[in-house]
PDB file of N, CA and C in Angstrom:
ATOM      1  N   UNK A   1      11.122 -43.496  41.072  1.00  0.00           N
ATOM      2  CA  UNK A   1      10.889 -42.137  41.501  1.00  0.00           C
ATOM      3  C   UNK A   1      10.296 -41.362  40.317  1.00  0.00           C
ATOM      4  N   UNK A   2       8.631 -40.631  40.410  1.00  0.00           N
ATOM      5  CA  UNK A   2       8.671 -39.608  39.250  1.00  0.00           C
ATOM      6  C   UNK A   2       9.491 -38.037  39.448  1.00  0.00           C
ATOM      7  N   UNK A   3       8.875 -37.680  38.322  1.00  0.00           N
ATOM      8  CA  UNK A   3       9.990 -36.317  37.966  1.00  0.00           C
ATOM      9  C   UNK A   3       9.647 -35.203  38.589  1.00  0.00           C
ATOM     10  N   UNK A   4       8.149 -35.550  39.395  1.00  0.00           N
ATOM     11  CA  UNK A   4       7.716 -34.856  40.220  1.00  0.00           C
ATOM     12  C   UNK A   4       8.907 -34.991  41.885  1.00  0.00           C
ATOM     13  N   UNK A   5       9.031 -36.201  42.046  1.00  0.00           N
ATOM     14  CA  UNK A   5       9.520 -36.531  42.928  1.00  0.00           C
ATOM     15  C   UNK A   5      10.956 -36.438  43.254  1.00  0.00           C
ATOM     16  N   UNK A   6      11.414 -36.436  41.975  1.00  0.00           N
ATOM     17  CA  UNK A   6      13.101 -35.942  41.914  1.00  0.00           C
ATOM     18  C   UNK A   6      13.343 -34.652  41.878  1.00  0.00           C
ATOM     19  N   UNK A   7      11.876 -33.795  41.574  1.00  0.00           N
ATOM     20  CA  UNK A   7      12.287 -32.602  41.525  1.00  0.00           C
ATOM     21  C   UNK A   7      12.380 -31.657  43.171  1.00  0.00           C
ATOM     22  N   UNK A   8      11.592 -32.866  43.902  1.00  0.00           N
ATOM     23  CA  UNK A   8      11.325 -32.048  45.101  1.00  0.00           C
ATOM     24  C   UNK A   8      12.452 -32.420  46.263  1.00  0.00           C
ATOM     25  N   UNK A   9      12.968 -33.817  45.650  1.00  0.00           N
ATOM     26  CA  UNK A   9      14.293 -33.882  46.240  1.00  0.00           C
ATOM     27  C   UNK A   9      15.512 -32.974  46.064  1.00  0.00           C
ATOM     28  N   UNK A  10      15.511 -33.039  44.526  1.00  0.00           N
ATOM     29  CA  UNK A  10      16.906 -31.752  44.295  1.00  0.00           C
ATOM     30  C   UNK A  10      16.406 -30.680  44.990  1.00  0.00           C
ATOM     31  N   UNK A  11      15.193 -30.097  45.158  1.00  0.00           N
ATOM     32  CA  UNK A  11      15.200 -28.931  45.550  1.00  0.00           C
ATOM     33  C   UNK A  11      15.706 -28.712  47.468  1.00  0.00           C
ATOM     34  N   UNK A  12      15.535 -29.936  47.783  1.00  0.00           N
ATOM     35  CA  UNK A  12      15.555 -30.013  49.272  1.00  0.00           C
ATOM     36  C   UNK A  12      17.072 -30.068  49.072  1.00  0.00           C
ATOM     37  N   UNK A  13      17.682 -30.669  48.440  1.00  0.00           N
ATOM     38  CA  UNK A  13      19.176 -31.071  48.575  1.00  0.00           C
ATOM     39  C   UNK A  13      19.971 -29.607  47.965  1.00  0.00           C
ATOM     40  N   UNK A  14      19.633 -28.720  47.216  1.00  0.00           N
ATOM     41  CA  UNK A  14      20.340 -27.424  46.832  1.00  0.00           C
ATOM     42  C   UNK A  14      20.040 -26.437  48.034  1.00  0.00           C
ATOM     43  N   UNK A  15      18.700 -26.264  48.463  1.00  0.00           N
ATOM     44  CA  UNK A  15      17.837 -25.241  48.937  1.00  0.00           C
ATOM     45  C   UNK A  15      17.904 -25.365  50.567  1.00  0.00           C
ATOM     46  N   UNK A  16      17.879 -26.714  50.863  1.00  0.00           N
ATOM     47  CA  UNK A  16      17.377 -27.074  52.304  1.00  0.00           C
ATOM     48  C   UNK A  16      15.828 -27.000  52.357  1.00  0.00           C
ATOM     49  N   UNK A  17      14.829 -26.304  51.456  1.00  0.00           N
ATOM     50  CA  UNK A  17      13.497 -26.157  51.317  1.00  0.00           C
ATOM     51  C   UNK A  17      12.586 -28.032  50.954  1.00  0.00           C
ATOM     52  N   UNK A  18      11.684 -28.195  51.974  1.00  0.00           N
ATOM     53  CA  UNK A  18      11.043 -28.736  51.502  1.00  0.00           C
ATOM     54  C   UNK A  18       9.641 -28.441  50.604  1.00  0.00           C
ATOM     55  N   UNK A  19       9.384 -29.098  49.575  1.00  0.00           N
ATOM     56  CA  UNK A  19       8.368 -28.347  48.579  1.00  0.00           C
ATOM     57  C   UNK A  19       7.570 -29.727  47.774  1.00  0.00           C
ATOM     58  N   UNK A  20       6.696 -29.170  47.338  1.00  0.00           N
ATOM     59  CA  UNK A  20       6.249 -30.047  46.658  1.00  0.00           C
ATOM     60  C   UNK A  20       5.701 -29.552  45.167  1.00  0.00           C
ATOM     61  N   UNK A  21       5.813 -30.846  44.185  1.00  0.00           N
ATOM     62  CA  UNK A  21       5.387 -29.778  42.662  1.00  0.00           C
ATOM     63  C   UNK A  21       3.630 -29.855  42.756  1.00  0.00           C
ATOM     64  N   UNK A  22       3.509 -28.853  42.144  1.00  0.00           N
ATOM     65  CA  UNK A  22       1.505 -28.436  42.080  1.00  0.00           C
ATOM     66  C   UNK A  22       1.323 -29.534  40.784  1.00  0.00           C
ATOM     67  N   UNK A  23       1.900 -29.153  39.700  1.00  0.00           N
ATOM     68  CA  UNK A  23       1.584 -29.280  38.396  1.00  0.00           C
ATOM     69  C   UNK A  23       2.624 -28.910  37.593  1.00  0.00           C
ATOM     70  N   UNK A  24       2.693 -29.886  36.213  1.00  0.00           N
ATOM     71  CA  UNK A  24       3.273 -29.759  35.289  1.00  0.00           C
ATOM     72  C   UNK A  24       3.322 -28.989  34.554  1.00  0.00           C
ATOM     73  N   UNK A  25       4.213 -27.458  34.440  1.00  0.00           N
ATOM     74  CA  UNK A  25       3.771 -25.994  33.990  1.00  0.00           C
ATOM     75  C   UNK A  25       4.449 -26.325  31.958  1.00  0.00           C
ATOM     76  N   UNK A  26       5.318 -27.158  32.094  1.00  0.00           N
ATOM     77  CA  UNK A  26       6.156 -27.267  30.656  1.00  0.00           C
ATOM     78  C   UNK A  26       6.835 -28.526  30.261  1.00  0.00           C
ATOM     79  N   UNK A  27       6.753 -29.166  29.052  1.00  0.00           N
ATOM     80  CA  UNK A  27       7.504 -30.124  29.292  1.00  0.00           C
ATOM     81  C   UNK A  27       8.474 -29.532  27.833  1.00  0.00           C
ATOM     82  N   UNK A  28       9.357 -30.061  27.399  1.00  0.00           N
ATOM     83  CA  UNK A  28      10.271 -29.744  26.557  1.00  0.00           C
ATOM     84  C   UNK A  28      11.392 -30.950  25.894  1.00  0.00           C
ATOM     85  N   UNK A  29      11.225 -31.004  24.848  1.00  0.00           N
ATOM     86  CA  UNK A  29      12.121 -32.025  24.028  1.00  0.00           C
ATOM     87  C   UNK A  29      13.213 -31.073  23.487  1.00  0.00           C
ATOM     88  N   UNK A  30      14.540 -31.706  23.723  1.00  0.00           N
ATOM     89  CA  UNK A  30      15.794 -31.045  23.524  1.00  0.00           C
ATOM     90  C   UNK A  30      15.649 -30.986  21.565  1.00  0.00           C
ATOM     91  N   UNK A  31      15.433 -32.057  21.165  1.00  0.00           N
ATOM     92  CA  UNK A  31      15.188 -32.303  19.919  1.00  0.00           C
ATOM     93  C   UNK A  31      14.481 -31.680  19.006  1.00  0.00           C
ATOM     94  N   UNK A  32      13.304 -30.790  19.238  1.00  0.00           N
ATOM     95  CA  UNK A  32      12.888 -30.174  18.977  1.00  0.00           C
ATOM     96  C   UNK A  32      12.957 -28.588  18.999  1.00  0.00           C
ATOM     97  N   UNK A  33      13.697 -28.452  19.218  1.00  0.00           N
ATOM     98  CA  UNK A  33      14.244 -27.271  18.986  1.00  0.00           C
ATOM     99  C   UNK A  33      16.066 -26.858  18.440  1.00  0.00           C
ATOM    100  N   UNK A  34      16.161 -27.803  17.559  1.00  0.00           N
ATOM    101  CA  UNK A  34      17.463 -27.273  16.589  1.00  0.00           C
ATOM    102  C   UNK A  34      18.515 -27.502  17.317  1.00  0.00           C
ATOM    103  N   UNK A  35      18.552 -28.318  18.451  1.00  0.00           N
ATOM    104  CA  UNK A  35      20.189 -28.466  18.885  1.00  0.00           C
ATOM    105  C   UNK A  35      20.369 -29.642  17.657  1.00  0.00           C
ATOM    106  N   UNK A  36      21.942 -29.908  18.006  1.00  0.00           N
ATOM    107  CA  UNK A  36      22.228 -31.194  17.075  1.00  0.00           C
ATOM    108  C   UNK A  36      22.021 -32.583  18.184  1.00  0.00           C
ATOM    109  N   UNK A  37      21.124 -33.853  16.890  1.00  0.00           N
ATOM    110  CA  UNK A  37      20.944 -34.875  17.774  1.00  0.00           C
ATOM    111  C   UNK A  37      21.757 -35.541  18.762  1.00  0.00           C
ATOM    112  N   UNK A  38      21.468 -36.221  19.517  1.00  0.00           N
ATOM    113  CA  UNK A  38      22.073 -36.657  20.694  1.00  0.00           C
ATOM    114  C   UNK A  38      21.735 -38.322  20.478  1.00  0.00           C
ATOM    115  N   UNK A  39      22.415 -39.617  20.737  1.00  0.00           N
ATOM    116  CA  UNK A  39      22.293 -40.948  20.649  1.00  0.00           C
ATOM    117  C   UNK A  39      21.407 -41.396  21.866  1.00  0.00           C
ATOM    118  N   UNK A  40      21.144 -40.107  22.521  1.00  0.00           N
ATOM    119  CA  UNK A  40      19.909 -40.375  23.828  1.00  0.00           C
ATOM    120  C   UNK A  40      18.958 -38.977  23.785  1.00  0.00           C
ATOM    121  N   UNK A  41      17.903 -39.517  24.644  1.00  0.00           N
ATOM    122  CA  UNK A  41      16.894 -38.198  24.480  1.00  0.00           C
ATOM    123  C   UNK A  41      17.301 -37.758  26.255  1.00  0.00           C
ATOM    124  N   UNK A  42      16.834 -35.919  25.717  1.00  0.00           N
ATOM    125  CA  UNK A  42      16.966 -34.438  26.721  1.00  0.00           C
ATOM    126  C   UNK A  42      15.460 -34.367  26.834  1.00  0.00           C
ATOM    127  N   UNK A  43      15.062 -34.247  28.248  1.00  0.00           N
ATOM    128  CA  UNK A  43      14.037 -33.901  28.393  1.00  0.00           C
ATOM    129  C   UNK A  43      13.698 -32.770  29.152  1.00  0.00           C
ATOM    130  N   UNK A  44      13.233 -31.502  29.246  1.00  0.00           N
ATOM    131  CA  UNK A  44      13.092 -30.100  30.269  1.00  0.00           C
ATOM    132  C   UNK A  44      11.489 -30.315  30.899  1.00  0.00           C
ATOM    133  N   UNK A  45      11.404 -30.516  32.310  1.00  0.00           N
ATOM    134  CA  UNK A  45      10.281 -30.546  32.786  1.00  0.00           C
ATOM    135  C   UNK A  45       9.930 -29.016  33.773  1.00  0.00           C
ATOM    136  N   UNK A  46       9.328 -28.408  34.080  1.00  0.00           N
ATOM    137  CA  UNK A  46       8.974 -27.364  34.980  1.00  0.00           C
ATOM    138  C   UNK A  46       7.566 -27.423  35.379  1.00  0.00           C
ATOM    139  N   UNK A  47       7.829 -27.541  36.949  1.00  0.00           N
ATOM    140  CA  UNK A  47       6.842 -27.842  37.538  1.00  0.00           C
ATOM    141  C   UNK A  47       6.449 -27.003  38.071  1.00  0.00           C
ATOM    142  N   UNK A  48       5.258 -26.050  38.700  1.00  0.00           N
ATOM    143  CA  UNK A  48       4.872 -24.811  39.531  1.00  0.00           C
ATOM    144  C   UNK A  48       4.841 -25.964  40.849  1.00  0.00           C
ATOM    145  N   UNK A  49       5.328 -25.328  41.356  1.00  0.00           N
ATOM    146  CA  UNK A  49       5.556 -26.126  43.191  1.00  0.00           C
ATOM    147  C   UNK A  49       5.497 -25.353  44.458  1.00  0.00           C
ATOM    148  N   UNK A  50       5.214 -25.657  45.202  1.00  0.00           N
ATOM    149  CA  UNK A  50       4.866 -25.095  46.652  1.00  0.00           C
ATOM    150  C   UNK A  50       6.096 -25.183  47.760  1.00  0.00           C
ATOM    151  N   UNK A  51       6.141 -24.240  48.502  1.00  0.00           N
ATOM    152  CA  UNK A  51       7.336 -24.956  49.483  1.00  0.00           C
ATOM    153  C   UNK A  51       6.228 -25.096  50.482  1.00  0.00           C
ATOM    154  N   UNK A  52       6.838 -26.144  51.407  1.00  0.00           N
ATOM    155  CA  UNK A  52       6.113 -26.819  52.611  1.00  0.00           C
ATOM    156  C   UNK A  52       6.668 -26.054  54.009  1.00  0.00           C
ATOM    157  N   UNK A  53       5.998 -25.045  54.399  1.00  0.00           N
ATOM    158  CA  UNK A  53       6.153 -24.038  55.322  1.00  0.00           C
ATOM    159  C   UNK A  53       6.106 -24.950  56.969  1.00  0.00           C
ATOM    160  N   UNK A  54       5.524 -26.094  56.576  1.00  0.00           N
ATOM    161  CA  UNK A  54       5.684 -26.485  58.153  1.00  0.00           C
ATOM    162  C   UNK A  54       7.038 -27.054  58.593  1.00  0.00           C
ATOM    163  N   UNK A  55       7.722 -26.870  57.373  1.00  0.00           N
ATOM    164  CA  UNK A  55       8.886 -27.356  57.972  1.00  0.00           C
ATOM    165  C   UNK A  55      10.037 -26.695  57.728  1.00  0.00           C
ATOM    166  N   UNK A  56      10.970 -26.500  58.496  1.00  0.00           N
ATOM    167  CA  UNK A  56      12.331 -25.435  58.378  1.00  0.00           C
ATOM    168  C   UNK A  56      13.334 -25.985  57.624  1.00  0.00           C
ATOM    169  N   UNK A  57      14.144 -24.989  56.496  1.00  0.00           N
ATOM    170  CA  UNK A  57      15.105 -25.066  55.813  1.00  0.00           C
ATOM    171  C   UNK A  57      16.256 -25.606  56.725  1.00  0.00           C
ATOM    172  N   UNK A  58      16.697 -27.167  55.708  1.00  0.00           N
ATOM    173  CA  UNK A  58      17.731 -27.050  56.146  1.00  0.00           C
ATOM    174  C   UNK A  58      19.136 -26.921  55.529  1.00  0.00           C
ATOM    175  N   UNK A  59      20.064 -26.052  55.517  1.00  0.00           N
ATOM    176  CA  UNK A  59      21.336 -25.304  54.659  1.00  0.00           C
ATOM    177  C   UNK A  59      21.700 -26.452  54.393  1.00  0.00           C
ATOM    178  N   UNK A  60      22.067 -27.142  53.171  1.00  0.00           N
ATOM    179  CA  UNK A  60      23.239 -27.924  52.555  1.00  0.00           C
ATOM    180  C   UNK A  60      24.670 -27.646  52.522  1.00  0.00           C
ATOM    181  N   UNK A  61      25.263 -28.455  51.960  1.00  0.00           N
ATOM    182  CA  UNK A  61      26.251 -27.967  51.496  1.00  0.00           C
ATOM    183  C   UNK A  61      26.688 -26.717  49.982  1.00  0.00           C
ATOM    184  N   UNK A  62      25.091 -27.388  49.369  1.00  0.00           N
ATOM    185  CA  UNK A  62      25.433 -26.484  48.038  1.00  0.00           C
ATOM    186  C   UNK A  62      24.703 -24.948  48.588  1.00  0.00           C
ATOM    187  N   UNK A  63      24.025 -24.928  49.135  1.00  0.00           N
ATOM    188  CA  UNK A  63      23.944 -23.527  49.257  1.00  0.00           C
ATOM    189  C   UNK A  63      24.790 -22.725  50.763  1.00  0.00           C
ATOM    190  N   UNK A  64      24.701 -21.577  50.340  1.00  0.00           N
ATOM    191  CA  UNK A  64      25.500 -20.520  51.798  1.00  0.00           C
ATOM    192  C   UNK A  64      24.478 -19.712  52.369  1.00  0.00           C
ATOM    193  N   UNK A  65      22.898 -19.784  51.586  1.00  0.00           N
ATOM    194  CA  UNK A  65      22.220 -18.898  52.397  1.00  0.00           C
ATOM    195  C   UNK A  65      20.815 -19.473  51.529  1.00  0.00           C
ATOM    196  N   UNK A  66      19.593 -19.097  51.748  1.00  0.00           N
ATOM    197  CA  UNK A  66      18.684 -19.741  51.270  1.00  0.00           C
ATOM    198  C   UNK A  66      17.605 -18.717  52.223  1.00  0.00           C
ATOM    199  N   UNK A  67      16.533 -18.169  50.803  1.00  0.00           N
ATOM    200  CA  UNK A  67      15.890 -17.204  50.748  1.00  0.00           C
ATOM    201  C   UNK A  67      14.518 -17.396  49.939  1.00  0.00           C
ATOM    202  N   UNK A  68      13.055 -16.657  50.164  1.00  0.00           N
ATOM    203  CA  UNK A  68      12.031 -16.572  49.418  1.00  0.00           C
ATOM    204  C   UNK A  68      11.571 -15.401  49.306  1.00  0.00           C
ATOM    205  N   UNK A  69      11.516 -14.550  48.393  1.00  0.00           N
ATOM    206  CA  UNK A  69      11.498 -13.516  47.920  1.00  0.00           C
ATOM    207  C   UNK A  69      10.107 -13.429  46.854  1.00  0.00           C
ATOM    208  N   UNK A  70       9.033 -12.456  46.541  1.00  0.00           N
ATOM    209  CA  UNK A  70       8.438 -11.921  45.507  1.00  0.00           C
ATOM    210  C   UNK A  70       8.964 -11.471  44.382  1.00  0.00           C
ATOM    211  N   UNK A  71       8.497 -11.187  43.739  1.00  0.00           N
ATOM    212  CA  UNK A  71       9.624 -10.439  42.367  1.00  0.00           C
ATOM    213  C   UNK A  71      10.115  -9.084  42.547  1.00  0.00           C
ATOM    214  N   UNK A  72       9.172  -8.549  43.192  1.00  0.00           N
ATOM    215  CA  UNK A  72       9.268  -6.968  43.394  1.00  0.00           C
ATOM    216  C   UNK A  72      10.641  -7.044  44.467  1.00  0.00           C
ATOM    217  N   UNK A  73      10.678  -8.031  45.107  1.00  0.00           N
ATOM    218  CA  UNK A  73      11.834  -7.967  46.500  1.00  0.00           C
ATOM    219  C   UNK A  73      13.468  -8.865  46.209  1.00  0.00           C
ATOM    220  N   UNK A  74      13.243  -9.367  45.012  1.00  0.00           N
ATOM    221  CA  UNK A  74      14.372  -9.582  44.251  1.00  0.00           C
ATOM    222  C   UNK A  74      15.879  -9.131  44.575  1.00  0.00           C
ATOM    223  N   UNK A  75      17.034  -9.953  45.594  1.00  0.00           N
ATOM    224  CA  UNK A  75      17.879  -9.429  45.779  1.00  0.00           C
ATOM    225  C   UNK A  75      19.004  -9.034  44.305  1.00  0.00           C
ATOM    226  N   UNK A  76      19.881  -8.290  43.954  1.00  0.00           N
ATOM    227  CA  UNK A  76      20.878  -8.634  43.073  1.00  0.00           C
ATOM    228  C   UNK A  76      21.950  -9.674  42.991  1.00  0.00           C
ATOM    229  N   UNK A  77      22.180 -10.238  41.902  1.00  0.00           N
ATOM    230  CA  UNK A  77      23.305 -11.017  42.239  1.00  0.00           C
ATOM    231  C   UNK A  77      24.475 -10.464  41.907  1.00  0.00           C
TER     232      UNK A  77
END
């Protein structure tokens, strides 16, 4: 599975959203930035991704409600 591909699974499995990633927006080495070493490598990937509108959310267990919002429409938490 790539990391593209795991990412669009977790997102279906938190969200109920199906999506897909566009592109690789960041990648990130834990190591490189001053934590203390680890006997394995941390890797941070962020992908800009799409949700797939033809198909309907479905609620998991991890979420209680599941939403897409602009920035300007931003609920509080």
């Amino acid at each position: 599975m790539t990391p593209a591909e795991a990412t669009a699974r977790e997102v279906r499995e938190d969200s109920g959203y199906c999506m897909r990633a566009i592109r690789l927006v960041s990648f990130c080495d834990r190591d490189r930035h001053g934590h203390p070493l680890l006997p394995y490598d941390v890797y941070k990937l962020n992908f800009l991704c799409e949700i797939l509108l033809n198909e309907e959310p479905v609620l998991r267990v991890d979420a209680v409600e599941v939403g897409v919002f602009g920035e300007e429409k931003l609920p509080s938490l």
